[in-house]
Each structure stands twice: as structure tokens, then as C-alpha cells.
N, C-alpha and C. Protein backbone atom coordinates (compact mmCIF):
# COMPACT_ATOMS: atom_id res chain seq x y z
N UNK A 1 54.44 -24.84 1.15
CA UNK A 1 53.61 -25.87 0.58
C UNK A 1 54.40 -27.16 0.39
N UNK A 2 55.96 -27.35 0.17
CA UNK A 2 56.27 -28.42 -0.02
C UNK A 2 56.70 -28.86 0.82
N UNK A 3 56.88 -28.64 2.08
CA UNK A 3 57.37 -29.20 3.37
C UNK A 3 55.69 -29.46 3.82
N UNK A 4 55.03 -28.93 3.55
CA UNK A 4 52.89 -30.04 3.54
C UNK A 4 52.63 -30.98 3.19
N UNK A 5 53.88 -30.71 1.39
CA UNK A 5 53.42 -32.05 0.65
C UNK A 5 54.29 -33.15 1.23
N UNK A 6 55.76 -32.70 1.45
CA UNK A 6 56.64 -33.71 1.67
C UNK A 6 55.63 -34.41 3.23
N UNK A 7 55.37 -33.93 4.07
CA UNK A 7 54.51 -34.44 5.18
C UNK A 7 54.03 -35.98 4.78
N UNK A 8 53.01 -35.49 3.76
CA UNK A 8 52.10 -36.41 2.92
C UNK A 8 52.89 -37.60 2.55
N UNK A 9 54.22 -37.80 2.38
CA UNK A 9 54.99 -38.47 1.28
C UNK A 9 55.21 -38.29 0.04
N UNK A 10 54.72 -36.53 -0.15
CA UNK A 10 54.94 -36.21 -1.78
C UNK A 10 55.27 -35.41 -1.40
N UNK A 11 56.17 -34.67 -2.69
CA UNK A 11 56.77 -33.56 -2.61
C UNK A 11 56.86 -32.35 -4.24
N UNK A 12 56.68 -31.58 -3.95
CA UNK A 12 56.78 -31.35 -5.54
C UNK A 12 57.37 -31.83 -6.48
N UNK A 13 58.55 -32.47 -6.83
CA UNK A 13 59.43 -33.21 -7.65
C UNK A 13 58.64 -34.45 -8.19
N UNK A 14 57.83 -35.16 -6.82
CA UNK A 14 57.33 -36.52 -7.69
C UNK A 14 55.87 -35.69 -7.64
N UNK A 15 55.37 -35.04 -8.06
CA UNK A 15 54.12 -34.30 -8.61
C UNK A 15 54.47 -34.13 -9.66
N UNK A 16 55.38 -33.17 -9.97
CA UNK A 16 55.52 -32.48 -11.52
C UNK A 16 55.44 -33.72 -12.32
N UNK A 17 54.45 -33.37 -13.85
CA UNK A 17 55.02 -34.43 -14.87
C UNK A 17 53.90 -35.63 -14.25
N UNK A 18 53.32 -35.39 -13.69
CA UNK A 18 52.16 -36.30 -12.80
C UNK A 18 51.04 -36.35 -13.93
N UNK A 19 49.88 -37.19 -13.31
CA UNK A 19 48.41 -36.65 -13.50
C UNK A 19 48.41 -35.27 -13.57
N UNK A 20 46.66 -34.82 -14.14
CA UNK A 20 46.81 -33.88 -13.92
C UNK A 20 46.15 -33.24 -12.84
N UNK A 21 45.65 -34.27 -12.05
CA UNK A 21 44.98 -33.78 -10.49
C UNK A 21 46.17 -34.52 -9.48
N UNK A 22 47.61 -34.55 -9.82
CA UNK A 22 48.29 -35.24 -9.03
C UNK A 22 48.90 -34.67 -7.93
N UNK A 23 48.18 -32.57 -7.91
CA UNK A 23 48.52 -31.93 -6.32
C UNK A 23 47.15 -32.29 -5.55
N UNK A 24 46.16 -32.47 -6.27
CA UNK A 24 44.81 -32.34 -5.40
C UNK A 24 44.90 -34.04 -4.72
N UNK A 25 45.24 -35.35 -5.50
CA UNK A 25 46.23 -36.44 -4.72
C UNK A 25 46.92 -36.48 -3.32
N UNK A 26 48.17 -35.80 -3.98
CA UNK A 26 48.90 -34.88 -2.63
C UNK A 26 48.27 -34.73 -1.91
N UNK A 27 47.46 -33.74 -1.88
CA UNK A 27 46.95 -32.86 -0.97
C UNK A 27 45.61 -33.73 0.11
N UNK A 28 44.83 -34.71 -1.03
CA UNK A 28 44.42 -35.63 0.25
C UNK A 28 45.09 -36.64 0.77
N UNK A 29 46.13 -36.85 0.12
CA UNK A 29 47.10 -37.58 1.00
C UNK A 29 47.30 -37.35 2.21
N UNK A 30 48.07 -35.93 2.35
CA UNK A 30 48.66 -35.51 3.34
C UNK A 30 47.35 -34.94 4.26
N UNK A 31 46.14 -35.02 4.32
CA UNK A 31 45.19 -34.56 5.45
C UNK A 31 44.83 -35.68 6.28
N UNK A 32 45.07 -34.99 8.07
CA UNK A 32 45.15 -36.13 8.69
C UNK A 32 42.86 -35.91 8.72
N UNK A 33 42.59 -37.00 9.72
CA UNK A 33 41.09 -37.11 9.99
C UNK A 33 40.52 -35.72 10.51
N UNK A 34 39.92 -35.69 9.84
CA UNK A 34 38.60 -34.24 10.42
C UNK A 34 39.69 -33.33 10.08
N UNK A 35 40.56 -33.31 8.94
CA UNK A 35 41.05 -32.32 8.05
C UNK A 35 40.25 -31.43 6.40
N UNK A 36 40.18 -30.69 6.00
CA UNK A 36 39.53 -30.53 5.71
C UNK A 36 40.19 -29.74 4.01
N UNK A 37 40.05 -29.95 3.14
CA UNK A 37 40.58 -29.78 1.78
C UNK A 37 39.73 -29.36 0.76
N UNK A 38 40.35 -27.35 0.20
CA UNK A 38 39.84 -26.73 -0.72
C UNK A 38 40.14 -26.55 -2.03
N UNK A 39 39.44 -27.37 -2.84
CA UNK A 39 39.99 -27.40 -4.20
C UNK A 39 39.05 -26.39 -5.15
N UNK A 40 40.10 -25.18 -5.51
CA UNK A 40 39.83 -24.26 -6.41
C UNK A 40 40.66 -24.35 -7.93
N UNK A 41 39.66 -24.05 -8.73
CA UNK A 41 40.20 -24.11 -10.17
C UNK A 41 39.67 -22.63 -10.94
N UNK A 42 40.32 -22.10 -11.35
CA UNK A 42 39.40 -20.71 -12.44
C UNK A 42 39.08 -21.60 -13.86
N UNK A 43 38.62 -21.61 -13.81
CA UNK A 43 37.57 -22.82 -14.87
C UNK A 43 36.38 -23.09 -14.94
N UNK A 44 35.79 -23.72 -15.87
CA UNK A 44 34.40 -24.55 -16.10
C UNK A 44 34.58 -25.76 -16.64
N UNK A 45 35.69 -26.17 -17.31
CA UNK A 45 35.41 -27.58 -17.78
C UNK A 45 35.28 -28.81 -16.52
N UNK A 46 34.44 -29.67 -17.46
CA UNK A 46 34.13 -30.93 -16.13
C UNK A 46 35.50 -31.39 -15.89
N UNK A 47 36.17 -31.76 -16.86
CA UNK A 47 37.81 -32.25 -16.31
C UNK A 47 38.64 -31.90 -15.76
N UNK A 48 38.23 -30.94 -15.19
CA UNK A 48 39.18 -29.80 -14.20
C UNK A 48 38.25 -29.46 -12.91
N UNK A 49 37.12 -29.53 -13.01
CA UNK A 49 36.03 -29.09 -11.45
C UNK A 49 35.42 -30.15 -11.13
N UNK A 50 33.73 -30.36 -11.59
CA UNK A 50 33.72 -31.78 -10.67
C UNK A 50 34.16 -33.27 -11.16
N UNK A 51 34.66 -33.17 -12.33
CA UNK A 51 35.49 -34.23 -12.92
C UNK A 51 36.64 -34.71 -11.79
N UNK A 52 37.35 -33.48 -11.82
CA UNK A 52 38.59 -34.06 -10.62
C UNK A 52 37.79 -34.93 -9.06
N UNK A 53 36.96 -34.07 -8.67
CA UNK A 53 36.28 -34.17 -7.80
C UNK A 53 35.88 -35.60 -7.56
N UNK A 54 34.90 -35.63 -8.22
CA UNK A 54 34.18 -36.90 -8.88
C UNK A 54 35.34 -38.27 -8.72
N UNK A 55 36.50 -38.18 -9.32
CA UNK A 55 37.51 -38.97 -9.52
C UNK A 55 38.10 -39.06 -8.18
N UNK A 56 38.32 -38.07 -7.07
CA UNK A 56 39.46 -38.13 -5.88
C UNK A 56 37.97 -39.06 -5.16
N UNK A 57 36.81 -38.71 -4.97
CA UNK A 57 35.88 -39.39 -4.55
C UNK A 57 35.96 -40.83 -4.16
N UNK A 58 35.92 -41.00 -5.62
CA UNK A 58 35.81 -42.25 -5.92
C UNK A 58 37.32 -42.98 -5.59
N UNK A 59 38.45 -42.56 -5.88
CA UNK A 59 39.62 -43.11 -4.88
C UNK A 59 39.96 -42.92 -3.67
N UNK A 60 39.59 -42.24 -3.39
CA UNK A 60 39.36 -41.87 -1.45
C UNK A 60 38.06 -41.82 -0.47
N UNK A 61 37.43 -42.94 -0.40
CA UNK A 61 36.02 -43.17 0.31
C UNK A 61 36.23 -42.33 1.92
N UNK A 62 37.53 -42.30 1.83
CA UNK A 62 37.90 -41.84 3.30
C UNK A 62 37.05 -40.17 3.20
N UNK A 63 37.25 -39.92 2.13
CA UNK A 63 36.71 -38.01 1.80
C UNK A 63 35.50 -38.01 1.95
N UNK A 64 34.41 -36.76 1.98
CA UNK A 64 33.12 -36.30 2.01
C UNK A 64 33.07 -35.13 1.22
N UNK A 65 31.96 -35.06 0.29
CA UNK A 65 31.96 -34.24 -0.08
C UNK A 65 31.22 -32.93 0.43
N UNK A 66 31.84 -31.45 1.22
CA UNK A 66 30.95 -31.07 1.86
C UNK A 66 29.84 -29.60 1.49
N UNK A 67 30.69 -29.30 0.19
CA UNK A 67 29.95 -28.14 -0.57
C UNK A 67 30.81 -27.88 -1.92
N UNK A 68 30.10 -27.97 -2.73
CA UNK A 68 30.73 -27.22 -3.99
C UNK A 68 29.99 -26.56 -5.07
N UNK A 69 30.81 -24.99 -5.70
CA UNK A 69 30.05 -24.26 -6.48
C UNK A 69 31.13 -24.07 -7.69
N UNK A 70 29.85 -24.02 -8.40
CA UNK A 70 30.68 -23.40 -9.74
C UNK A 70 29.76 -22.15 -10.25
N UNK A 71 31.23 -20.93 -10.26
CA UNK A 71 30.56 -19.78 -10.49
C UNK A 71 31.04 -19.62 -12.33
N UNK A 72 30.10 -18.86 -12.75
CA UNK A 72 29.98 -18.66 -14.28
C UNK A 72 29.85 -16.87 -14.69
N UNK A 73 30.93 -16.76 -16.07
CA UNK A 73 30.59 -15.11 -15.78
C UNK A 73 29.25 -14.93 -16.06
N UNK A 74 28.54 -15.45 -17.29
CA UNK A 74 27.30 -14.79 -17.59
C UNK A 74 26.13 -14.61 -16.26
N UNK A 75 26.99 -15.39 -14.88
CA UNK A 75 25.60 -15.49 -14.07
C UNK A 75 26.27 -14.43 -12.94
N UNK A 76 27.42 -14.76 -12.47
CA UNK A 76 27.75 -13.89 -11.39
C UNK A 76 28.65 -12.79 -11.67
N UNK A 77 28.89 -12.62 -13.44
CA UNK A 77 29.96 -11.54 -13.62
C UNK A 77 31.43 -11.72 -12.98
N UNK A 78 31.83 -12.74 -12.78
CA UNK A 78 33.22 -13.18 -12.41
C UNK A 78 33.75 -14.20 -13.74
N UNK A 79 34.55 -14.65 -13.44
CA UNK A 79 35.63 -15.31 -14.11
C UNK A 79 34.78 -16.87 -13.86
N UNK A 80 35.16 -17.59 -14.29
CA UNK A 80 34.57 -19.20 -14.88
C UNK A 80 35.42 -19.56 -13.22
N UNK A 81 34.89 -20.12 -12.37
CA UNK A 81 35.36 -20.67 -11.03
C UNK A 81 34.80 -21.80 -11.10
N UNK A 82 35.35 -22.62 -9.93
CA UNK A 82 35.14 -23.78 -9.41
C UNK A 82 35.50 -24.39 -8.12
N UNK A 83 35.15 -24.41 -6.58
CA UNK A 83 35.35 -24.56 -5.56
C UNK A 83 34.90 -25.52 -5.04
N UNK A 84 35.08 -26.35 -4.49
CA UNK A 84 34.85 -27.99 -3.36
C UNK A 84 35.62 -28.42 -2.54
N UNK A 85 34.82 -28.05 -1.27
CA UNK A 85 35.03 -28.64 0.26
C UNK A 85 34.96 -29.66 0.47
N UNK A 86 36.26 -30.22 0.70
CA UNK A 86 36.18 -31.95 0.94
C UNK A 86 36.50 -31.87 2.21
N UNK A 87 36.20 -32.92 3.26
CA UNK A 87 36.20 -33.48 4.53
C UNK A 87 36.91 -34.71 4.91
N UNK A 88 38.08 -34.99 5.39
CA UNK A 88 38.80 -36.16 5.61
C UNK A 88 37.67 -36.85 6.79
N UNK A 89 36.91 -37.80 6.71
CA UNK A 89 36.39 -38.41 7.90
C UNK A 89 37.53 -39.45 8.09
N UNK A 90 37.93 -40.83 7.68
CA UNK A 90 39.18 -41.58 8.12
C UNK A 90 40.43 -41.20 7.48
């Protein structure tokens, strides 16, 4: 993973001590076009699922958003999840 991030121009060292979406950053950094980026969280809060989301959005017009779920135990009997398929178009 850190020879991915270093790719990007980040590397774990200038992550740590970051934001706190400053690998999911990284991580669209480093995707070239018609790359494609899965951001999972075991969670429910908005500031961690589509909060982050919401936020890389809005700083990267280059992204698409192409599916995202949030699973809940009382509904699917799992753990509090959170998953979103982003799409590098430029």
C-alpha cells in the first residue's frame, strides 16, 4: 500500500497525524482516469461514510459517484458498514 501511496505523491508518513479522511485523499490522488476507488468504513456516523464522501466530492469534481450503501445491524444483522464506489473520470 505505500509504494500506491508513494505513486500518488503521498506516502504514509505525510498521512499520519493528517485529516481524518487524509488516506481516502491519498488514495484519490493516486488513481489514474477510469480508475476506480473503494471506500469502506465499519461505521454509521455521517462523518466517517457519506460525510467523507460528500467532502472528497466536492474537492475532486474529477470523481463520480458510482454506488453507495450503508448497511445497519438492526436491518441486515451485520455490523454498522459503509461502502462507496467512486470513479476517476479526469
Amino acid at each position: 500500500m505505500a509504494a500506491a501511496l508513494a505513486a500518488g505523491g503521498a506516502t504514509l508518513s505525510t498521512i499520519r497525524g493528517g485529516e481524518p479522511d487524509a488516506l481516502v485523499e491519498a488514495a484519490a490522488d493516486s488513481l489514474r482516469p477510469g480508475g476506480t476507488l473503494l471506500y469502506s468504513v465499519c461505521t454509521w456516523t455521517r462523518a466517517e461514510t457519506d460525510g467523507v464522501v460528500a467532502g472528497l466530492l466536492e474537492r475532486r469534481p474529477g470523481l463520480r459517484l458510482e454506488e453507495a450503501r450503508q448497511l445497519w445491524p438492526h436491518r441486515q444483522g451485520a455490523d454498522g458498514m459503509f461502502l462507496a464506489r467512486l470513479f476517476k473520470v479526469r
